[in-house]
Protein backbone atom coordinates (compact mmCIF):
# COMPACT_ATOMS: atom_id res chain seq x y z
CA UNK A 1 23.25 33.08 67.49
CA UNK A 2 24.05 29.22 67.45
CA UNK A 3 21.81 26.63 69.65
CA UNK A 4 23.28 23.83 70.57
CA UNK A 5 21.12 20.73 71.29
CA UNK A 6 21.39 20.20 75.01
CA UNK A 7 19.89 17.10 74.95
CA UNK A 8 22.69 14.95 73.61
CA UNK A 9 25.70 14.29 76.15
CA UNK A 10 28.47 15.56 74.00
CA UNK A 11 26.74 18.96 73.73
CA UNK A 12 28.54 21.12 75.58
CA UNK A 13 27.52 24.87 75.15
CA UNK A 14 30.57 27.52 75.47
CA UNK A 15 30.74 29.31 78.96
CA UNK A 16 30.80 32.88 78.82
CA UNK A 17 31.49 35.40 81.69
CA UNK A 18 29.43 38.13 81.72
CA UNK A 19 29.22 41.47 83.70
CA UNK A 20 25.55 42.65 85.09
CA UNK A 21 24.82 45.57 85.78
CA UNK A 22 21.99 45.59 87.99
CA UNK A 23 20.63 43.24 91.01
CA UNK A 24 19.20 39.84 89.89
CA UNK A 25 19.01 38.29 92.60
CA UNK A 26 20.40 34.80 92.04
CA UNK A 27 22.78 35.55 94.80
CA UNK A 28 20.28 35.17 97.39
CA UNK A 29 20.11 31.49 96.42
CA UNK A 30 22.34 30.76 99.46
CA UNK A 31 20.10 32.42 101.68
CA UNK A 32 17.26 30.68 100.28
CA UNK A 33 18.80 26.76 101.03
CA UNK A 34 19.48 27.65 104.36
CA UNK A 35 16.14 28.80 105.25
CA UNK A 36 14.52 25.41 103.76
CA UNK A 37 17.42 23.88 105.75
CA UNK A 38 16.69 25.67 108.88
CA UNK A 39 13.21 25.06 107.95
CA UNK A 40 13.05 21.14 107.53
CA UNK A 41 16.08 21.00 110.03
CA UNK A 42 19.22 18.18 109.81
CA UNK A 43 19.00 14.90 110.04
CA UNK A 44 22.24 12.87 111.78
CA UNK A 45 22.43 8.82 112.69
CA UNK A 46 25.20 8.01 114.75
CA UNK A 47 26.24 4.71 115.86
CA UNK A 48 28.56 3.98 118.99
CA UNK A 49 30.37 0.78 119.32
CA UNK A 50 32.68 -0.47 122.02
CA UNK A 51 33.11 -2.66 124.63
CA UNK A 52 30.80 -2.15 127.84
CA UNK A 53 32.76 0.54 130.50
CA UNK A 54 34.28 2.49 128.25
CA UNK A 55 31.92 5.67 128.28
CA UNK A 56 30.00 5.46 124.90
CA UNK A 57 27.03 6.97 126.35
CA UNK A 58 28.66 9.35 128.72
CA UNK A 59 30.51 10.71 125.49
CA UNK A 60 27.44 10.94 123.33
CA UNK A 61 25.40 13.12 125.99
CA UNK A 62 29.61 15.43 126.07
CA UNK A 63 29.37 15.59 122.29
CA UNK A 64 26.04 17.07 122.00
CA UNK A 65 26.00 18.49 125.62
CA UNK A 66 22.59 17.26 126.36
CA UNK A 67 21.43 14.17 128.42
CA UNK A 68 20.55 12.04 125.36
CA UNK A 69 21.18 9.10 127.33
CA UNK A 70 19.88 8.49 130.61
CA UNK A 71 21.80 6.97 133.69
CA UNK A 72 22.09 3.31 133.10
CA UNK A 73 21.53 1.64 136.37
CA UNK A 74 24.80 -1.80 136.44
CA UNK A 75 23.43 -5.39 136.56
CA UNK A 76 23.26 -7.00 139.54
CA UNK A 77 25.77 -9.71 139.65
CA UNK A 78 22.98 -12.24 139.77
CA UNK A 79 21.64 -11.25 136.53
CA UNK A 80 20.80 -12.81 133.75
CA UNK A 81 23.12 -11.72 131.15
CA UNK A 82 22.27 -11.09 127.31
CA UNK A 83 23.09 -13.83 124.96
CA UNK A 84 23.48 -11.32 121.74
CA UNK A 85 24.37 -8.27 121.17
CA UNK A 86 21.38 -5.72 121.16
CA UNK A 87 20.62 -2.69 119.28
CA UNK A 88 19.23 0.22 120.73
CA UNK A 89 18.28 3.29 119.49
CA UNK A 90 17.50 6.51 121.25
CA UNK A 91 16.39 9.51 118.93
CA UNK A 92 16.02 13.20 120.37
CA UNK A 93 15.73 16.74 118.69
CA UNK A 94 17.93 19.15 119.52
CA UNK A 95 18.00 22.97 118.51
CA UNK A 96 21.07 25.35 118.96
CA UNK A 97 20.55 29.03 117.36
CA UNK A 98 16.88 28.12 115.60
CA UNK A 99 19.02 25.31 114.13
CA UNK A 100 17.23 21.71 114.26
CA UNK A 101 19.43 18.45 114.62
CA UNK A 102 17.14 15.15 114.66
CA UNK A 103 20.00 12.86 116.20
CA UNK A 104 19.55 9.36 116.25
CA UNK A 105 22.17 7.12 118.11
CA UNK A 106 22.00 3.71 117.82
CA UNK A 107 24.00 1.66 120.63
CA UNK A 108 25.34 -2.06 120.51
CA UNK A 109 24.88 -2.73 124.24
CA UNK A 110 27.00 -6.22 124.82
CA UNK A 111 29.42 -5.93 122.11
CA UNK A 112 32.77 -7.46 123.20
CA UNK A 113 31.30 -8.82 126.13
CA UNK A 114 30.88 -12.60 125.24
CA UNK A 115 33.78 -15.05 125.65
CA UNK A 116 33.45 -15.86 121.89
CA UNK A 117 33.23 -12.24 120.14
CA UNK A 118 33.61 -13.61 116.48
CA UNK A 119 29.91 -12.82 115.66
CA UNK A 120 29.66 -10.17 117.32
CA UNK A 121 30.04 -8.35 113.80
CA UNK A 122 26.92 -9.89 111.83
CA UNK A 123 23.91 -8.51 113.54
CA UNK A 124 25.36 -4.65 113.61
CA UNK A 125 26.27 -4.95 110.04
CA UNK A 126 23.10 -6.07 109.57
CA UNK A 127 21.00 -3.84 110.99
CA UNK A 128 23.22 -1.03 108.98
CA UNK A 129 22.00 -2.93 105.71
CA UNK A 130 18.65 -3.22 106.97
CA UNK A 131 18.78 0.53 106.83
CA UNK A 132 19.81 1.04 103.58
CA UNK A 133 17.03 -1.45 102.45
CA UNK A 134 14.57 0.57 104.55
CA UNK A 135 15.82 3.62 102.51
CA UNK A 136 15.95 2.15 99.37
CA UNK A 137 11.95 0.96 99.55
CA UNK A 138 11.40 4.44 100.41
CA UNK A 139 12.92 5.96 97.03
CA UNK A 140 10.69 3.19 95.08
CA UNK A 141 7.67 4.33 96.31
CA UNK A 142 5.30 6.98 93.97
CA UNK A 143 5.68 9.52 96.76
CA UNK A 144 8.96 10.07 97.89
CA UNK A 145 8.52 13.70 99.07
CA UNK A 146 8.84 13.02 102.94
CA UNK A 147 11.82 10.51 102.85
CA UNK A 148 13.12 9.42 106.22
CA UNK A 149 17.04 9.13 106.39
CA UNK A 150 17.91 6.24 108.85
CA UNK A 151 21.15 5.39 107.63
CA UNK A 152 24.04 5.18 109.27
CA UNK A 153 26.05 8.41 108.66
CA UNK A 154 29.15 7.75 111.61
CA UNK A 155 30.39 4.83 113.76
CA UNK A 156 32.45 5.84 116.46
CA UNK A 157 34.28 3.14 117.15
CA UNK A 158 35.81 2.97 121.48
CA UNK A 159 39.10 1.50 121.27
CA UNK A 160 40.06 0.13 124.78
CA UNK A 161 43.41 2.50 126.15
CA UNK A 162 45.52 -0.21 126.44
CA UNK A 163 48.53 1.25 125.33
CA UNK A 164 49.39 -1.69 122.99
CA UNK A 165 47.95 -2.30 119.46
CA UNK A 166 44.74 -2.59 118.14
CA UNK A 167 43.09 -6.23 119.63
CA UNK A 168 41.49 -8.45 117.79
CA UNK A 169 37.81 -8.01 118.09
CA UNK A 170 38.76 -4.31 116.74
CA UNK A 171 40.52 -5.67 113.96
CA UNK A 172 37.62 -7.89 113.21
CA UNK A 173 34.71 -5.05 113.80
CA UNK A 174 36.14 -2.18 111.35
CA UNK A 175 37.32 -4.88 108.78
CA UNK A 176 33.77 -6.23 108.09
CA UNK A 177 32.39 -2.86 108.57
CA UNK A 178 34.03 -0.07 106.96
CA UNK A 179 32.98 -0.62 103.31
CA UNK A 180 29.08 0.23 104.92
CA UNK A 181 30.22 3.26 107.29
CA UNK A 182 32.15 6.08 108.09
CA UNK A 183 34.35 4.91 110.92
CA UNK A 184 35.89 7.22 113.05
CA UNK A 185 38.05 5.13 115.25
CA UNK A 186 38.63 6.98 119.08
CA UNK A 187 40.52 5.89 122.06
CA UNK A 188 38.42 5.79 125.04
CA UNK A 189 39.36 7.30 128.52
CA UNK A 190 42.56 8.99 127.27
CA UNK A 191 42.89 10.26 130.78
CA UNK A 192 44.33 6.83 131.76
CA UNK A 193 47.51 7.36 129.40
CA UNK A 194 50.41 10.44 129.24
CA UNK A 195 50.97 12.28 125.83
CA UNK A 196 53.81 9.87 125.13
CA UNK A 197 51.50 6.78 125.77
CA UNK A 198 48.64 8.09 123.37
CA UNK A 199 51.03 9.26 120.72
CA UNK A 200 52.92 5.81 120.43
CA UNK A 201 49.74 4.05 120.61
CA UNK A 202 47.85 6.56 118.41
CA UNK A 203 50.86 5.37 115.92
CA UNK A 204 50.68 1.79 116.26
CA UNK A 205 46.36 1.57 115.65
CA UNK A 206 46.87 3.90 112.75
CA UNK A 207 49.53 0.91 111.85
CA UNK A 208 47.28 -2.01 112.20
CA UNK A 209 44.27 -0.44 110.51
CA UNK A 210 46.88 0.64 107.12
CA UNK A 211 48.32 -3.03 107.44
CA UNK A 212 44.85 -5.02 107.14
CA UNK A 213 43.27 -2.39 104.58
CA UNK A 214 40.85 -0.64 106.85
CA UNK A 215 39.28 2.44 105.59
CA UNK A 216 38.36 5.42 108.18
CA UNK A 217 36.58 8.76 107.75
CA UNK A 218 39.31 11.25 106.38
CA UNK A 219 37.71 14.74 105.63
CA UNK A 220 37.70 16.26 102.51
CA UNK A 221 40.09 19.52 101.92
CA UNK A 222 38.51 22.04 99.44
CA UNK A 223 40.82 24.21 97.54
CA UNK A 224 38.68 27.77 97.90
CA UNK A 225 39.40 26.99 101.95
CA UNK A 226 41.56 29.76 103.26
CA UNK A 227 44.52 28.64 104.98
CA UNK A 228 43.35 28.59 108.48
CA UNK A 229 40.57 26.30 107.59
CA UNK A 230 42.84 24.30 106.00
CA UNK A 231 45.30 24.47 108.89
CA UNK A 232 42.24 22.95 110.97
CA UNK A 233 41.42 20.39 109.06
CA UNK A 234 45.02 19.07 108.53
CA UNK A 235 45.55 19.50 112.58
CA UNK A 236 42.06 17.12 112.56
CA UNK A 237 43.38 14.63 110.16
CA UNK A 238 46.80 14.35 111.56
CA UNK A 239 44.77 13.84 115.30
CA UNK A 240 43.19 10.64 114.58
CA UNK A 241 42.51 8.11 116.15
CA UNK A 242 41.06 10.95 118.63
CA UNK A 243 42.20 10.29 122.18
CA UNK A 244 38.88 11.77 124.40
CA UNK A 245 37.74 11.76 127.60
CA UNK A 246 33.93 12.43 128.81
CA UNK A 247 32.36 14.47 131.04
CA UNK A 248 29.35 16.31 131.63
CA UNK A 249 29.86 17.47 135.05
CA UNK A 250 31.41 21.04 135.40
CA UNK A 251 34.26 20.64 138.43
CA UNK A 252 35.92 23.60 139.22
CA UNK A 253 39.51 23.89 138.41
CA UNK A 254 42.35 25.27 140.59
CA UNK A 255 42.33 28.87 139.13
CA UNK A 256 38.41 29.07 140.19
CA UNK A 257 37.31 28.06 136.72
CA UNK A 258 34.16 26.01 136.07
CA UNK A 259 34.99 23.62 133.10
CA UNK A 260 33.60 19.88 131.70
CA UNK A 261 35.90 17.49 133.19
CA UNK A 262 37.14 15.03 135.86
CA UNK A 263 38.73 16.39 138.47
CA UNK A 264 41.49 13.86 140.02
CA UNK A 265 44.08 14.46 143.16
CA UNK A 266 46.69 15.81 141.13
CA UNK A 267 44.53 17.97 139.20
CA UNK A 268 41.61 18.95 136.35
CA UNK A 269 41.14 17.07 133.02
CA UNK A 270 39.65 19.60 131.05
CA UNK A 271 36.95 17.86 128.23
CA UNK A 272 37.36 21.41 125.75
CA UNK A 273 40.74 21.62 126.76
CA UNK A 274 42.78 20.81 123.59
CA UNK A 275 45.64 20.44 125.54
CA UNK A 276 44.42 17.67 127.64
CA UNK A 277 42.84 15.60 124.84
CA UNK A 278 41.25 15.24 121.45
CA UNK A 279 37.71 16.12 122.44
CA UNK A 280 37.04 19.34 120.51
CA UNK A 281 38.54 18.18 117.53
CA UNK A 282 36.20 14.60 117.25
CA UNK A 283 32.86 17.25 117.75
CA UNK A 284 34.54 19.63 114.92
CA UNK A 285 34.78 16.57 112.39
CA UNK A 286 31.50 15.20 113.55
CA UNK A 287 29.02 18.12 114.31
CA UNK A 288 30.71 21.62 113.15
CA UNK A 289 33.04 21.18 109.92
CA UNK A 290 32.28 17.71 108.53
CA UNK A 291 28.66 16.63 109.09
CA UNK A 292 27.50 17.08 106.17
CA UNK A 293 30.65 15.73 103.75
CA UNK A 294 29.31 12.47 106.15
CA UNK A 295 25.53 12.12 105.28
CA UNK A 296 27.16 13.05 101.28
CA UNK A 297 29.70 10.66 101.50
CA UNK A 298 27.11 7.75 103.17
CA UNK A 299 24.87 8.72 99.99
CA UNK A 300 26.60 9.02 97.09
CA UNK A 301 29.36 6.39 98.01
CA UNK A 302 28.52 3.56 100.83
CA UNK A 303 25.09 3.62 99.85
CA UNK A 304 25.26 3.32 95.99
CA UNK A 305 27.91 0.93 96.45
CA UNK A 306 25.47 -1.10 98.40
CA UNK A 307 22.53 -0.75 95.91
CA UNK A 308 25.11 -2.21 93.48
CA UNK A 309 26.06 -5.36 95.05
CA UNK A 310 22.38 -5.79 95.64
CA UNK A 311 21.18 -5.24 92.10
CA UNK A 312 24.17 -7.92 90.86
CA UNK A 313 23.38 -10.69 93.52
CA UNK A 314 19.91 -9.99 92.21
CA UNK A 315 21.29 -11.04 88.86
CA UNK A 316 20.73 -7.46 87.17
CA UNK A 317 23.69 -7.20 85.08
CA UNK A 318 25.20 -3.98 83.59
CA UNK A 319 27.55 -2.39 81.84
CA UNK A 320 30.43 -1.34 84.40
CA UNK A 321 31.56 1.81 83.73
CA UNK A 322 27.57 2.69 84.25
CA UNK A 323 27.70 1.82 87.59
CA UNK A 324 30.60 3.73 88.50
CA UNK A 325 28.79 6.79 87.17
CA UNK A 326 27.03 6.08 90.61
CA UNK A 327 29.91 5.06 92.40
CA UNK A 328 32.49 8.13 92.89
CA UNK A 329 35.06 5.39 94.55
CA UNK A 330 34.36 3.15 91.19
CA UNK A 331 35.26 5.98 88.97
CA UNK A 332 38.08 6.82 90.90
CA UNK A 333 39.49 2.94 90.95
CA UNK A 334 39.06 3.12 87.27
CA UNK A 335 40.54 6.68 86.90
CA UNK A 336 43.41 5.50 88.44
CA UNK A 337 43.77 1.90 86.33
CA UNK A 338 43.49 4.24 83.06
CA UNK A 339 46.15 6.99 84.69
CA UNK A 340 48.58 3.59 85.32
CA UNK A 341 48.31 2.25 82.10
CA UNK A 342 49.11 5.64 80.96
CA UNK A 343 52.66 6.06 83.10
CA UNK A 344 53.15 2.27 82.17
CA UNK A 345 53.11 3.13 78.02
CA UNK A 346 55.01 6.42 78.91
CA UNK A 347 57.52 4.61 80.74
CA UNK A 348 57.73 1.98 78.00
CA UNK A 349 58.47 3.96 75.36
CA UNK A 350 60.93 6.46 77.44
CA UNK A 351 62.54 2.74 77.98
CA UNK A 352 63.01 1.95 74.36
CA UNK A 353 63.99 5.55 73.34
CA UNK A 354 66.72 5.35 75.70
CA UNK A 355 67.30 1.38 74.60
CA UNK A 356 67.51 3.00 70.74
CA UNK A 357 69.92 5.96 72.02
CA UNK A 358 72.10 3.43 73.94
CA UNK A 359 72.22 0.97 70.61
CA UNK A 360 73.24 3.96 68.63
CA UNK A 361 76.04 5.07 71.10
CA UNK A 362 77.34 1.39 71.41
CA UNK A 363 77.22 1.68 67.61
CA UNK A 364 79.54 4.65 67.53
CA UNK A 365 81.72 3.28 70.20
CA UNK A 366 82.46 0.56 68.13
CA UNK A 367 82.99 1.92 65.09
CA UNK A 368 85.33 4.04 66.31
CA UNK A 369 86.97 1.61 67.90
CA UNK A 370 87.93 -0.05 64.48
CA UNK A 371 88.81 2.76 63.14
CA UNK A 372 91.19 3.31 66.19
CA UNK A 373 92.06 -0.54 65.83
CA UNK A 374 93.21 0.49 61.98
CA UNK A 375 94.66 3.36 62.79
CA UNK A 376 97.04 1.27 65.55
CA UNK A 377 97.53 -0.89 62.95
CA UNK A 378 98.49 1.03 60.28
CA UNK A 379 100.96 3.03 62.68
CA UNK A 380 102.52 -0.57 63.90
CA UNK A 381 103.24 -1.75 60.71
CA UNK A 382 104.34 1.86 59.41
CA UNK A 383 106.82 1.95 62.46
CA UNK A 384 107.60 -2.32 62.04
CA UNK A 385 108.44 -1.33 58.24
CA UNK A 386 110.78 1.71 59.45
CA UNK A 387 112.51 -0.88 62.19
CA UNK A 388 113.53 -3.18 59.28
CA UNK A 389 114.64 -0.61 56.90
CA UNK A 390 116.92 0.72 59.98
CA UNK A 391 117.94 -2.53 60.55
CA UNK A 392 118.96 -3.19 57.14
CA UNK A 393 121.17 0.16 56.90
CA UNK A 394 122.73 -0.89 60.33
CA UNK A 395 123.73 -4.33 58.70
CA UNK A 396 124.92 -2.47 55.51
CA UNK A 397 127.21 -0.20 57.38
CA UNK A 398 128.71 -2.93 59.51
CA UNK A 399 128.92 -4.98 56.94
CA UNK A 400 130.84 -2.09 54.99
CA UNK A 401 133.17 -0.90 57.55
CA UNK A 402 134.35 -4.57 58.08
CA UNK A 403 135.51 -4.99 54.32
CA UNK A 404 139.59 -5.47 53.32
CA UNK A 405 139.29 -2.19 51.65
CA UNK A 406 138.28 -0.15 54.72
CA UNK A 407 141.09 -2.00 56.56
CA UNK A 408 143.71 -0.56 54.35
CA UNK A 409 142.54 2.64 53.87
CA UNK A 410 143.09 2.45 57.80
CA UNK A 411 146.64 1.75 58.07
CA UNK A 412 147.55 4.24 54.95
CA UNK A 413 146.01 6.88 57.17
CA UNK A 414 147.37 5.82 60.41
């Protein structure tokens, strides 16, 4: 039998398949996550941005189909209005099937709502930094057992159904913000648009964010998915920005049906009607398929990459490539540089092998155009040198049958 030291890096110990032939019972390791899941219960942060009237909080209560948020009485027009924009959080534990979910949502009450809305960014970028500061004291400490998780793991971000392009502000917002968060961009009050409307529009935000470099929430595809769960997940992808409408009151459609929707003059808008908008596919990405790849992706990705701009403006310097051993989007940057330079020397030298075959066939080519060159030549001057010698017997036989002698012999004959 060989050992292998495990402790070095390189050692890599061969991987053997082998048959049992009894129970074990390291299959039941599943079973045993999910009851310390279902146990200490799920943690989820979600933030909601978006300018005032545009149903953030009637969406959030939709989306988890409980009153999170209460009914928010409108300012009197005499009011005082805020000067900044506030942050608000309400938290609330919610259980479905013995299944805990300690939701916090944090709102941004007066975003967009200021004459000037450049700063309007700072303060909720902030307080997401804040919170991975808050989290990063916590994994310092000796005792790190009980860690609370108040990160940020999705922005929904309202986009106002205007039917047009993506306006400034929004440009603005997701820029500075989504290198720190998930961002999962949604058009608000879909119900104000037809299917031609949202699609055009759907294409021209998905435009603007690809044309100033904007980054949103794209869900990871496995390869062990069957094909219907990867069916979904492509029909998810392809649906962003999500076009929703909320509701929480259950109307009562024409067919006698009681549903979640608004119900207008000319008819129902079902919420969990796919047909009527994008509703059920935003709560699939953000509560039944994709919440965890979210907190994961916050973690090992928006997080670390946080920690590592802190520790370098800190003045803790480091060897690259070990950051990017925490940084899965580092490794991949430099993955990719290293896979360039690769196709960059492979096209290089496929260049000068075909620059060397080309030199060898112009070689050939003109070599055997001197030889053809000789060749004419010889056959010119072979044919020249025939011309004269026919030329020269032509003379001699002229010059012949014009002699005295053949005269005579003429008349004798004649």
């Amino acid at each position: 039998m060989t050992v292998q030291d495990s402790s070095s890096p390189s050692a890599r110990a061969p991987i053997t398949r082998k048959k049992i032939h009894g129970h074990v019972g390291f299959s039941n390791l599943p079973n045993q996550i999910r009851r310390k899941s279902v146990k200490d219960g799920f943690q989820l942060t979600v933030m909601v941005v978006g300018e005032s009237g545009l149903g953030k909080s009637t969406m959030i209560n939709t989306l988890f189909d409980s009153p999170i948020y209460a009914p928010r009485e409108p300012l009197h027009p005499a009011a005082d209005r805020p000067k900044t924009i506030a942050i608000e959080s309400t938290q609330a534990v919610i259980e479905e099937n013995g299944v805990r979910l300690r939701l916090t949502v944090v709102d941004t009450p007066g975003f967009g709502d200021f004459v000037n809305n450049a700063p309007s960014c700072n303060p909720i970028l902030e307080n997401i930094e804040q919170r991975f500061d808050a989290y990063l004291s916590q994994e310092h400490r000796v005792r790190r057992a009980n860690l609370v998780d108040t990160r940020i793991h999705a922005c929904i971000y309202f986009i106002q159904p205007t039917g047009h392009a993506l306006k400034q502000i929004d440009i603005e917002f997701m820029r500075h913000l989504h290198h720190r968060v998930n961002l999962i961009p949604v058009i608000a009050k879909a119900d104000t648009m037809n299917d031609d409307e949202i699609a055009d529009f759907k294409e021209r935000i998905l435009s603007d964010l690809e044309f100033n470099g904007i980054q949103i929430f794209q869900a990871p595809m496995y390869e062990d998915d069957d094909e219907e769960s990867l069916a979904e997940a492509d029909e998810i992808a392809r649906a962003i920005p999500f076009a929703v409408v909320g509701a929480t009151q259950r109307v009562r459609t024409r067919d006698g049906r009681k549903v979640r929707g608004r119900a207008y003059p000319w008819g129902v808008v079902e919420v969990d009607n796919p047909a009527h908008c994008d509703f059920g596919k935003l709560r699939q990405m953000l509560v039944r398929t994709n919440l965890e790849d979210l907190r994961e992706y916050t973690n090992e990705v928006l997080f670390e990459r946080w920690r590592t701009e802190k520790l370098l403006a800190m003045g803790y310097t480091q060897d690259a490539s070990v950051f990017a051993e925490f940084d899965p989007a580092e490794r991949l940057q430099e993955d990719r540089i290293v896979h360039e330079a690769k196709l960059a020397k492979l096209e290089a030298s496929m260049k000068e092998v075909f620059r060397e075959k080309v030199e060898i066939q112009e070689r050939k080519l003109k070599q055997s155009e001197v030889e053809l060159y000789g060749r004419h030549k010889e056959i010119k001057d072979q044919l020249n040198k025939q011309w004269e010698e026919l030329v020269k017997k032509k003379a001699q036989l002229e010059g012949a049958m014009s002699s005295p002698d053949a005269s005579r012999k003429k008349t004798f004959r004649g």
